[in-house]
PDB file of N, CA and C in Angstrom:
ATOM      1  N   UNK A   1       5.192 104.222-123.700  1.00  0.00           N
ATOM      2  CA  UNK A   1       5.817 105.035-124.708  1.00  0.00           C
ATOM      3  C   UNK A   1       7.024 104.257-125.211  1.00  0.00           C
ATOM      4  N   UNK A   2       7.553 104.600-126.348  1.00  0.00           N
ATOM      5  CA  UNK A   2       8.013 103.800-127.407  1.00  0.00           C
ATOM      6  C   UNK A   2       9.180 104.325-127.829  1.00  0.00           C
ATOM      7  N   UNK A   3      10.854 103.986-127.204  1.00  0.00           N
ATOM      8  CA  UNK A   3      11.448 104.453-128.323  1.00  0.00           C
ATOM      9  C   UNK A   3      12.199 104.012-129.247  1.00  0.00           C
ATOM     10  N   UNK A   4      12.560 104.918-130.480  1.00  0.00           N
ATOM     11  CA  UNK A   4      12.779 104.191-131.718  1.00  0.00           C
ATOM     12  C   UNK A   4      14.213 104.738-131.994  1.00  0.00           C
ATOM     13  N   UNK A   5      15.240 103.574-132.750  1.00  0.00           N
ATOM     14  CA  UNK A   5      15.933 104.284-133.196  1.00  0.00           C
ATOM     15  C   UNK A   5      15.736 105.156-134.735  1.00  0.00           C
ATOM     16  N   UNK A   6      16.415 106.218-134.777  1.00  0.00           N
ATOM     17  CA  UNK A   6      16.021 107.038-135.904  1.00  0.00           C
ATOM     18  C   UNK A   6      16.310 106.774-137.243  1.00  0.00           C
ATOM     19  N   UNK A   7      17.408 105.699-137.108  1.00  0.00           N
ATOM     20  CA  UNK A   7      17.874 105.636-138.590  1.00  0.00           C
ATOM     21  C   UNK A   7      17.436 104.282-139.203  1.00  0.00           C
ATOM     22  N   UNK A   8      16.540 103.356-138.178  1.00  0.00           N
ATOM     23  CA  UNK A   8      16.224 102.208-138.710  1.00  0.00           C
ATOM     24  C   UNK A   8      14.659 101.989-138.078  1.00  0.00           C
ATOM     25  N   UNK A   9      14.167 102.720-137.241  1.00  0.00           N
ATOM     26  CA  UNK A   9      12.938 101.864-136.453  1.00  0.00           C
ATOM     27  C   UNK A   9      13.174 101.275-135.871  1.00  0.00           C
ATOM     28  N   UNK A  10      14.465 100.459-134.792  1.00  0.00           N
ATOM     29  CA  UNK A  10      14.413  99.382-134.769  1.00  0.00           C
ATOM     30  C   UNK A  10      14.069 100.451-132.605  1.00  0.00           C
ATOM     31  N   UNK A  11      13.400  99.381-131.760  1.00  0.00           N
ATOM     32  CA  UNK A  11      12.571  99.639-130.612  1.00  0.00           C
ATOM     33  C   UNK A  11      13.906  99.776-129.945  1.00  0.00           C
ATOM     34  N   UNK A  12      14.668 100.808-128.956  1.00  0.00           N
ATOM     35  CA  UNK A  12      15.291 100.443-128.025  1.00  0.00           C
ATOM     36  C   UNK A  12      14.619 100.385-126.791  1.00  0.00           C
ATOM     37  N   UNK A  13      13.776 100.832-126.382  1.00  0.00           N
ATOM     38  CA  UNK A  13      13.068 101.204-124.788  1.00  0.00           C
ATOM     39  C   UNK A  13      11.631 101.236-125.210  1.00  0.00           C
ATOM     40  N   UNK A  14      11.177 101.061-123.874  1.00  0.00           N
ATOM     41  CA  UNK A  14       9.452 101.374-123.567  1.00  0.00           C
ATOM     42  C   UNK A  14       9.649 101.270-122.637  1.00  0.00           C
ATOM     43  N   UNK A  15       8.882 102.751-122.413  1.00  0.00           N
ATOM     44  CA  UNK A  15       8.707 103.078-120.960  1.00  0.00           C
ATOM     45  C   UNK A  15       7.261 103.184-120.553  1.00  0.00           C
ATOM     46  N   UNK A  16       6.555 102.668-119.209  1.00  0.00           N
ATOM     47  CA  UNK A  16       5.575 103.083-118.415  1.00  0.00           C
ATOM     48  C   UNK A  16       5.079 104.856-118.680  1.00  0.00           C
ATOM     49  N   UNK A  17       4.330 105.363-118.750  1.00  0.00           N
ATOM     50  CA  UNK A  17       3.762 106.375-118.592  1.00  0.00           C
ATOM     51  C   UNK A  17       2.123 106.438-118.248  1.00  0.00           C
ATOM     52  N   UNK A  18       1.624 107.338-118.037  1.00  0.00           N
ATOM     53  CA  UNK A  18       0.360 107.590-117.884  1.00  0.00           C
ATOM     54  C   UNK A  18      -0.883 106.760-119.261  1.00  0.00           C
ATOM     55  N   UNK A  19      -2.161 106.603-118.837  1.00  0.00           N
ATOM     56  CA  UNK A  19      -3.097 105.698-119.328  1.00  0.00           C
ATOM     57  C   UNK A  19      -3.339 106.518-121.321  1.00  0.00           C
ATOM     58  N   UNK A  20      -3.119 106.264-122.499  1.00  0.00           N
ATOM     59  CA  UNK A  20      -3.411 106.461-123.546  1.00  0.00           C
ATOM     60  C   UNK A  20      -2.512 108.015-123.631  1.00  0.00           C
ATOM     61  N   UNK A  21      -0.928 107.694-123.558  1.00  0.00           N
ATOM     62  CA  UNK A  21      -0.305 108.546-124.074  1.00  0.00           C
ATOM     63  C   UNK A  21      -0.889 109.074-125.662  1.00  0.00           C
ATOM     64  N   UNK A  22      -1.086 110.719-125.662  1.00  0.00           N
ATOM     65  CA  UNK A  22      -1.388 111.461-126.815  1.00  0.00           C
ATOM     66  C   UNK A  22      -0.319 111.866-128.249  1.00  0.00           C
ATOM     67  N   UNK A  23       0.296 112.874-127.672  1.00  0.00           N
ATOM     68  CA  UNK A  23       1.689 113.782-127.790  1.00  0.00           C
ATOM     69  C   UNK A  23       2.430 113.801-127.347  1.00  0.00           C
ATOM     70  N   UNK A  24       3.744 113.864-127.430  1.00  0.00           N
ATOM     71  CA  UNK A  24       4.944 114.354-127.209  1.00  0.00           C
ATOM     72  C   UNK A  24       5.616 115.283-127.494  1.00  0.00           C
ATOM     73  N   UNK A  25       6.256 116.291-127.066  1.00  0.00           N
ATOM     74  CA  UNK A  25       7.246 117.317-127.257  1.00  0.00           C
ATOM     75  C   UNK A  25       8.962 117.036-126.806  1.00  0.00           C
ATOM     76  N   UNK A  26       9.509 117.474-127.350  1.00  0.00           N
ATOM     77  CA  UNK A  26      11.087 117.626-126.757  1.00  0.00           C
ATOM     78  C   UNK A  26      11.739 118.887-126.205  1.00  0.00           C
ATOM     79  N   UNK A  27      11.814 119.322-124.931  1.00  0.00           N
ATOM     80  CA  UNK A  27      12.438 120.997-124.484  1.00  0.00           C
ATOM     81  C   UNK A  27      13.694 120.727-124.585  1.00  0.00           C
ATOM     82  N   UNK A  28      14.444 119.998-125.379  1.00  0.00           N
ATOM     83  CA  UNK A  28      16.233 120.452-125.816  1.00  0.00           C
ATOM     84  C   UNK A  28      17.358 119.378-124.791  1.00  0.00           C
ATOM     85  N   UNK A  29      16.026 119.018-123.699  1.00  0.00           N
ATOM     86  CA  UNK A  29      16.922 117.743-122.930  1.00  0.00           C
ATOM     87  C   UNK A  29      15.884 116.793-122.235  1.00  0.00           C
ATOM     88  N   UNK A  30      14.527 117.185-122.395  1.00  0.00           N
ATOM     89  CA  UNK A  30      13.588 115.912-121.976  1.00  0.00           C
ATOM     90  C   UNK A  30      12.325 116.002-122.586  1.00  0.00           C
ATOM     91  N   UNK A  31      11.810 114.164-122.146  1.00  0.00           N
ATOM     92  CA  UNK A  31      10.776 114.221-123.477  1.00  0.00           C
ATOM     93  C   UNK A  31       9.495 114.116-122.763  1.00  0.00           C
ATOM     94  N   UNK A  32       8.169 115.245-123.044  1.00  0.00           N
ATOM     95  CA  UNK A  32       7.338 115.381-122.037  1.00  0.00           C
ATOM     96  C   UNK A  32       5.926 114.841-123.458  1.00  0.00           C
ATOM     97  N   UNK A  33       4.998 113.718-121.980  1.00  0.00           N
ATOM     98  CA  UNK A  33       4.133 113.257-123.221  1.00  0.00           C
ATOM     99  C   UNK A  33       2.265 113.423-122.580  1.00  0.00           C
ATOM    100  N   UNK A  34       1.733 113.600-123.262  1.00  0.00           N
ATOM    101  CA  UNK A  34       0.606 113.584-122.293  1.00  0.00           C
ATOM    102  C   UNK A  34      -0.179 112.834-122.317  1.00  0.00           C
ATOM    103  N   UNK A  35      -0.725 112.286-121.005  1.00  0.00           N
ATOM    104  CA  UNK A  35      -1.871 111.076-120.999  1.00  0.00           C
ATOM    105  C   UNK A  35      -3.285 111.287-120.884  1.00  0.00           C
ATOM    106  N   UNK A  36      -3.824 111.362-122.010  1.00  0.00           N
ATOM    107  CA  UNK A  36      -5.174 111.872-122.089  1.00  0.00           C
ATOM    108  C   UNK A  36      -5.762 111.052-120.773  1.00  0.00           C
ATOM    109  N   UNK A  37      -6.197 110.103-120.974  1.00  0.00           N
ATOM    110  CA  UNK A  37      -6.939 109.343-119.910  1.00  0.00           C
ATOM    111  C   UNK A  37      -6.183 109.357-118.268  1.00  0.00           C
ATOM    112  N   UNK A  38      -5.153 109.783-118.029  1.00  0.00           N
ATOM    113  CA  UNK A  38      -4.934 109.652-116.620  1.00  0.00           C
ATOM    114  C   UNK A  38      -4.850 111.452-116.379  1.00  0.00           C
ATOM    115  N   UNK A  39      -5.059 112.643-117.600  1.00  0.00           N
ATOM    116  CA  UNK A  39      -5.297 113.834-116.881  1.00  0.00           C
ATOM    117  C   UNK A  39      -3.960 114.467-116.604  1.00  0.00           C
ATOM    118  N   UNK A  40      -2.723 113.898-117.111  1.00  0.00           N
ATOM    119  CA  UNK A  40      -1.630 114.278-116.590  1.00  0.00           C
ATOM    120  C   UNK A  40      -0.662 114.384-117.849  1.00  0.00           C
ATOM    121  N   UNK A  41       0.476 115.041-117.854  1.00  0.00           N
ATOM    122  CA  UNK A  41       1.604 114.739-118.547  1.00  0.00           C
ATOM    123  C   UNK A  41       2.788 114.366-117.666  1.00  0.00           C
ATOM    124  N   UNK A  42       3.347 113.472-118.380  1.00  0.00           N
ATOM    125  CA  UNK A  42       4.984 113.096-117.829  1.00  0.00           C
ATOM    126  C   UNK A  42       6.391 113.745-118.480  1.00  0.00           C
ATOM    127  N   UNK A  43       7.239 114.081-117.650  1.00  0.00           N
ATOM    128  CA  UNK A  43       8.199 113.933-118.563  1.00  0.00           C
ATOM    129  C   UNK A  43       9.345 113.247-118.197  1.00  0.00           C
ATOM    130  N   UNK A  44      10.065 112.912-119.287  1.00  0.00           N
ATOM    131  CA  UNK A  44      11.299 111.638-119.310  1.00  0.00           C
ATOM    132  C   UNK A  44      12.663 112.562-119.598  1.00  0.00           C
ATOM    133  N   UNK A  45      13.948 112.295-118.927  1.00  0.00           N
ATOM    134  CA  UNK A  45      14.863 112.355-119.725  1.00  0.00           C
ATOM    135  C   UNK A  45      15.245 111.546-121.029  1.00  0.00           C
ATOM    136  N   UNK A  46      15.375 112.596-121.713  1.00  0.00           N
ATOM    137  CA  UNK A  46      15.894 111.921-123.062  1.00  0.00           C
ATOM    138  C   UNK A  46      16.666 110.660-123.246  1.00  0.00           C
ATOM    139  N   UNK A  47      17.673 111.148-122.468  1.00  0.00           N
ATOM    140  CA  UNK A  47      18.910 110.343-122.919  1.00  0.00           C
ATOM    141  C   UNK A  47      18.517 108.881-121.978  1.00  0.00           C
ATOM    142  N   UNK A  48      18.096 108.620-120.996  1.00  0.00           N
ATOM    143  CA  UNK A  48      17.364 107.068-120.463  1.00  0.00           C
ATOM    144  C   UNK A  48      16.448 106.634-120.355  1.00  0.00           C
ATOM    145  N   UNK A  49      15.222 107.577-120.063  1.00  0.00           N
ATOM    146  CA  UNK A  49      13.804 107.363-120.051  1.00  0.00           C
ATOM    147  C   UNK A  49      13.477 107.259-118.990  1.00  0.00           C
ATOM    148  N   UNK A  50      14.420 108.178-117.732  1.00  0.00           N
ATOM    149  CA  UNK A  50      14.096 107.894-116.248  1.00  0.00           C
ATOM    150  C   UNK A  50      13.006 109.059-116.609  1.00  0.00           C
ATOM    151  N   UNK A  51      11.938 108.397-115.438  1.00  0.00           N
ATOM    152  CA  UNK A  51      10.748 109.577-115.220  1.00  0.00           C
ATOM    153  C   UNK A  51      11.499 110.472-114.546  1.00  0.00           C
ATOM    154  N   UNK A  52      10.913 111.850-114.512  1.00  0.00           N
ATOM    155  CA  UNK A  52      11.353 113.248-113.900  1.00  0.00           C
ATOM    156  C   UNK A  52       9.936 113.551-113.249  1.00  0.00           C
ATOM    157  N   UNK A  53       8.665 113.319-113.511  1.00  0.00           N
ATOM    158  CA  UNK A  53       7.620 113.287-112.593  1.00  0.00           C
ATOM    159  C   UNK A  53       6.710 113.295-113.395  1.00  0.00           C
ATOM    160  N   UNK A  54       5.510 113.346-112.958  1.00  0.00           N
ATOM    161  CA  UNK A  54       4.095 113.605-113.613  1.00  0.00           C
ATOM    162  C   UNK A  54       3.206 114.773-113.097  1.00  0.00           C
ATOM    163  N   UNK A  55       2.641 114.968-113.727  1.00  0.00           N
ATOM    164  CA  UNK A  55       1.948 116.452-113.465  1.00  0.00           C
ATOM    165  C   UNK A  55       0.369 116.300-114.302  1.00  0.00           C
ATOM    166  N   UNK A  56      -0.479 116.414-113.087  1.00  0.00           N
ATOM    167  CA  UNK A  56      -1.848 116.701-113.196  1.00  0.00           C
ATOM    168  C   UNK A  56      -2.017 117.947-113.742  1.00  0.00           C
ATOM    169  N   UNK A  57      -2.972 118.339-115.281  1.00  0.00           N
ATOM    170  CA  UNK A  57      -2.944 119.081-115.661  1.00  0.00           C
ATOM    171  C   UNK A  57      -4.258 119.818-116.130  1.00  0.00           C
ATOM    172  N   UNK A  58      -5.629 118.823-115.809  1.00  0.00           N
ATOM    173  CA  UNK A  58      -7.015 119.122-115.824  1.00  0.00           C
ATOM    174  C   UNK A  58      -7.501 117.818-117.055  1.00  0.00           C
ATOM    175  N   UNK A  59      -8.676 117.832-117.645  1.00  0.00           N
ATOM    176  CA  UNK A  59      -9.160 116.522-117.973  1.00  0.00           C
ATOM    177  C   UNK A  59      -8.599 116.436-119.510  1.00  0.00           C
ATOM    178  N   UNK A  60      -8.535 115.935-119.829  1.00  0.00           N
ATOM    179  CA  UNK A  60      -7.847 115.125-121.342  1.00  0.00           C
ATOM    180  C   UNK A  60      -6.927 115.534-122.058  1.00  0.00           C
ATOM    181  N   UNK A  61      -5.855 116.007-121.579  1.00  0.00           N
ATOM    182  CA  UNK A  61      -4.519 116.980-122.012  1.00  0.00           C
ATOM    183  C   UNK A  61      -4.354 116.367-123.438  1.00  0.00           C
ATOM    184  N   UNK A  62      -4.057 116.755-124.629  1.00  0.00           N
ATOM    185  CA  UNK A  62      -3.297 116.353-125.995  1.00  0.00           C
ATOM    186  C   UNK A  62      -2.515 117.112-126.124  1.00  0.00           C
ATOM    187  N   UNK A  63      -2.697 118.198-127.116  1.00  0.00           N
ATOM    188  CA  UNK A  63      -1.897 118.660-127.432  1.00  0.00           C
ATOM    189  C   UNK A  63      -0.834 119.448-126.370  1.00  0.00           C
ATOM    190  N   UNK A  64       0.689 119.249-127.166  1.00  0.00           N
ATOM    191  CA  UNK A  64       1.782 119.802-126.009  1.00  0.00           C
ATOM    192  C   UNK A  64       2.832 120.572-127.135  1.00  0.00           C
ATOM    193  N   UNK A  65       3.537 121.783-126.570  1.00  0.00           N
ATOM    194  CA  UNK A  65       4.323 122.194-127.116  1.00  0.00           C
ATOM    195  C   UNK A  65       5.416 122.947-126.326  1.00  0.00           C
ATOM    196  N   UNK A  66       6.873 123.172-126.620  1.00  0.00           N
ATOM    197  CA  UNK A  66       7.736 123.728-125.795  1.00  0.00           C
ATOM    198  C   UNK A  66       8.130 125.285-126.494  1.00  0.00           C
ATOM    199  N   UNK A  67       7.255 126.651-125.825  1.00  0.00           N
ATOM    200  CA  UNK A  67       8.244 127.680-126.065  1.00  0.00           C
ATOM    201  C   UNK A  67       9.646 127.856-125.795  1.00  0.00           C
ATOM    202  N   UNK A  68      10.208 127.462-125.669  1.00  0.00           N
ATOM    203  CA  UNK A  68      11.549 127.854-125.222  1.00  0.00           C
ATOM    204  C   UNK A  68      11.645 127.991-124.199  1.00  0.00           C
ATOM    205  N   UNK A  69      10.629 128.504-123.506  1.00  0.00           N
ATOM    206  CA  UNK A  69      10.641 128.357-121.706  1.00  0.00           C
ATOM    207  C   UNK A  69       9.787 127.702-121.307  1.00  0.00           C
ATOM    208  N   UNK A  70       8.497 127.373-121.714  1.00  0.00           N
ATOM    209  CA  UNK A  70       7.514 126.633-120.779  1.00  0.00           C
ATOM    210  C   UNK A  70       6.897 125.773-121.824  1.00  0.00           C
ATOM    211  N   UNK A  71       5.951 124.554-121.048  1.00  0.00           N
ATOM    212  CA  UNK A  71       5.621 123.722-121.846  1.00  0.00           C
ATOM    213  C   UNK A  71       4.641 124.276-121.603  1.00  0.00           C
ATOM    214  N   UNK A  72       3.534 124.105-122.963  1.00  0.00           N
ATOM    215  CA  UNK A  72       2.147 124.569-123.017  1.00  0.00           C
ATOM    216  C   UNK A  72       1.164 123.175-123.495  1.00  0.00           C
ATOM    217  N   UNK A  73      -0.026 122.820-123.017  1.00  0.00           N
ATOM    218  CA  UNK A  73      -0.517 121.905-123.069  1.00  0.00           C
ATOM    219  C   UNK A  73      -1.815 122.305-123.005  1.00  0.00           C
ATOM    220  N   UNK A  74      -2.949 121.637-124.354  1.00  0.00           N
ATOM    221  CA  UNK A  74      -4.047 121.760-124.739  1.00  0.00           C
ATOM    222  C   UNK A  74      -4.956 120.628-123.955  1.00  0.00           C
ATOM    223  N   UNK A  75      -6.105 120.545-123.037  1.00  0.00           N
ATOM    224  CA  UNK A  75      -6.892 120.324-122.614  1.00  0.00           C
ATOM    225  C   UNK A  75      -8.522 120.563-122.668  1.00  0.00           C
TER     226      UNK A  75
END
């Protein structure tokens, strides 16, 4: 995963995550992405890109979204 700065494109980080990251969402302080091919989503703090963990979620997770309280993820 890839990040960009916003006002130019220009790459600051890439981070490791799970096999053919899909989507990404943002819950207001970390950035959760899902890896179709490894079955899981990750999520990152925002502000460094330390992993916070991964989570097995059933077979080919894409789509992801944050209610306000929980992340919801299409499989």
């Amino acid at each position: 995963m890839t990040k960009l700065r916003a006002s130019d494109g220009t790459i600051e980080a890439m981070y490791d995550v799970g096999s053919d990251p899909v989507f990404v969402t943002f819950d207001g302080r970390n950035i959760w992405t899902t890896n179709f091919l490894s079955n899981n989503v990750t999520k990152l703090r925002s502000s460094d890109g330390t992993i916070l963990g991964t989570f097995n979620v059933g077979t080919g997770p894409q789509g992801i979204c944050f209610d306000g309280v929980h992340i919801w993820v299409s499989n």
